[in-house]
Protein backbone atom coordinates (compact mmCIF):
# COMPACT_ATOMS: atom_id res chain seq x y z
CA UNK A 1 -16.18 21.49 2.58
CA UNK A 2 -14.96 24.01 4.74
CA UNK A 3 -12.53 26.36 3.80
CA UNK A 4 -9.26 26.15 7.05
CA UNK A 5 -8.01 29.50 5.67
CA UNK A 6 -11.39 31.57 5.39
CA UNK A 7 -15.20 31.00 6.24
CA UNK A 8 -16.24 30.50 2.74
CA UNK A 9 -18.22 27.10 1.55
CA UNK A 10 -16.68 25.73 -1.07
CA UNK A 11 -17.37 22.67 -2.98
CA UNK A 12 -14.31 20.48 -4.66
CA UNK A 13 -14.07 18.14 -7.54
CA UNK A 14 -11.56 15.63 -5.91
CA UNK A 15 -9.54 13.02 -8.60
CA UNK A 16 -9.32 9.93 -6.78
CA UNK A 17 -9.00 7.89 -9.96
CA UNK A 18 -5.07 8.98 -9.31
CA UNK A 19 -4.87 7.47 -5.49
CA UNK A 20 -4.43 3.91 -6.54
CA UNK A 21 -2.09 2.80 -9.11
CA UNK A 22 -3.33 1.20 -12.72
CA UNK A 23 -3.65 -2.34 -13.20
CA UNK A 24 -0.68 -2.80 -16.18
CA UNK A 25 -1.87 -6.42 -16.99
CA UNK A 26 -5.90 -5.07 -17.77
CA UNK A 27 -5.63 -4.20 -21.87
CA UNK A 28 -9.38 -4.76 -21.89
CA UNK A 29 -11.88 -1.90 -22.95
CA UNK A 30 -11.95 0.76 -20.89
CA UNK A 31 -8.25 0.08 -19.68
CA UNK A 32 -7.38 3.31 -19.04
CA UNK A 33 -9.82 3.69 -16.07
CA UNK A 34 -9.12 0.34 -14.65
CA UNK A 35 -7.28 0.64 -11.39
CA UNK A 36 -6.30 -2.00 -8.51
CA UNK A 37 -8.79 -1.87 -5.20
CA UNK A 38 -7.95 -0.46 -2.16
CA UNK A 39 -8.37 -4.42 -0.49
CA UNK A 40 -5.86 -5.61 -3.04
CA UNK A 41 -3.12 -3.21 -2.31
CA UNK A 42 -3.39 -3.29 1.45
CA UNK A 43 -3.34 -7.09 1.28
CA UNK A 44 -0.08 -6.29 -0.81
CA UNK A 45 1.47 -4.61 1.86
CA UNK A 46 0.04 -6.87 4.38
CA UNK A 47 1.89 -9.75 3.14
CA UNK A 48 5.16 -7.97 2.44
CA UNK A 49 5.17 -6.62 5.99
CA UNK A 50 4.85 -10.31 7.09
CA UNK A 51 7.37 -11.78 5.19
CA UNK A 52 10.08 -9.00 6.29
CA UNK A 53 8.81 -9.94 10.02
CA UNK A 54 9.86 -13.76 9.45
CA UNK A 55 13.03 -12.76 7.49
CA UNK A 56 13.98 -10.64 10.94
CA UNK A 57 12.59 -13.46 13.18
CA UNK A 58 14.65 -15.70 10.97
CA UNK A 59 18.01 -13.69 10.90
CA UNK A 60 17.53 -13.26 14.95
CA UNK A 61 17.30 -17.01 15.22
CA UNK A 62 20.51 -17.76 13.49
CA UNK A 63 22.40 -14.87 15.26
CA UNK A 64 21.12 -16.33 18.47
CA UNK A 65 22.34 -19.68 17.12
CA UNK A 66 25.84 -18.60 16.53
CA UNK A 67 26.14 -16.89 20.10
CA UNK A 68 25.35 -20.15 22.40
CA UNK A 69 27.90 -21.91 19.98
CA UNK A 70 30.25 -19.27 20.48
C-alpha cells in the first residue's frame, strides 16, 4: 500500500474482524470470532429501507385521502 503522505511502501495489518458487528445469539465455541456476513446486514438494511418507503407511500396516500375529502 502506498503511503498518500510520502513515497514509502508500506505494508498494513488491517482488523476487519471489527467492521461487522458480533452475532449476540452464537454462544457456540469460538463465539468470540463469530460475526454476521456482509449479505446478512445489507439485506438488513435492505428491508428496513423498504418498509420506511411503504410507511411514506402509505402516510402520502392517506394525506391525499383527506385532501379530495376536504
Amino acid at each position: 500500500m502506498l503511503c498518500p503522505f510520502c513515497n514509502q511502501i508500506r505494508h498494513y495489518l488491517l482488523d476487519l474482524l471489527r467492521v461487522t458487528p458480533r452475532d449476540a445469539n452464537y454462544t457456540g465455541p469460538g463465539s468470540r470470532f463469530c460475526i454476521l456476513r456482509p449479505e446478512l446486514i445489507t439485506a438488513y438494511c435492505q428491508a428496513q429501507a423498504a418498509k420506511a418507503l411503504k410507511s411514506k407511500e402509505k402516510n402520502f396516500q392517506e394525506v391525499d385521502n383527506l385532501a379530495t375529502e376536504s
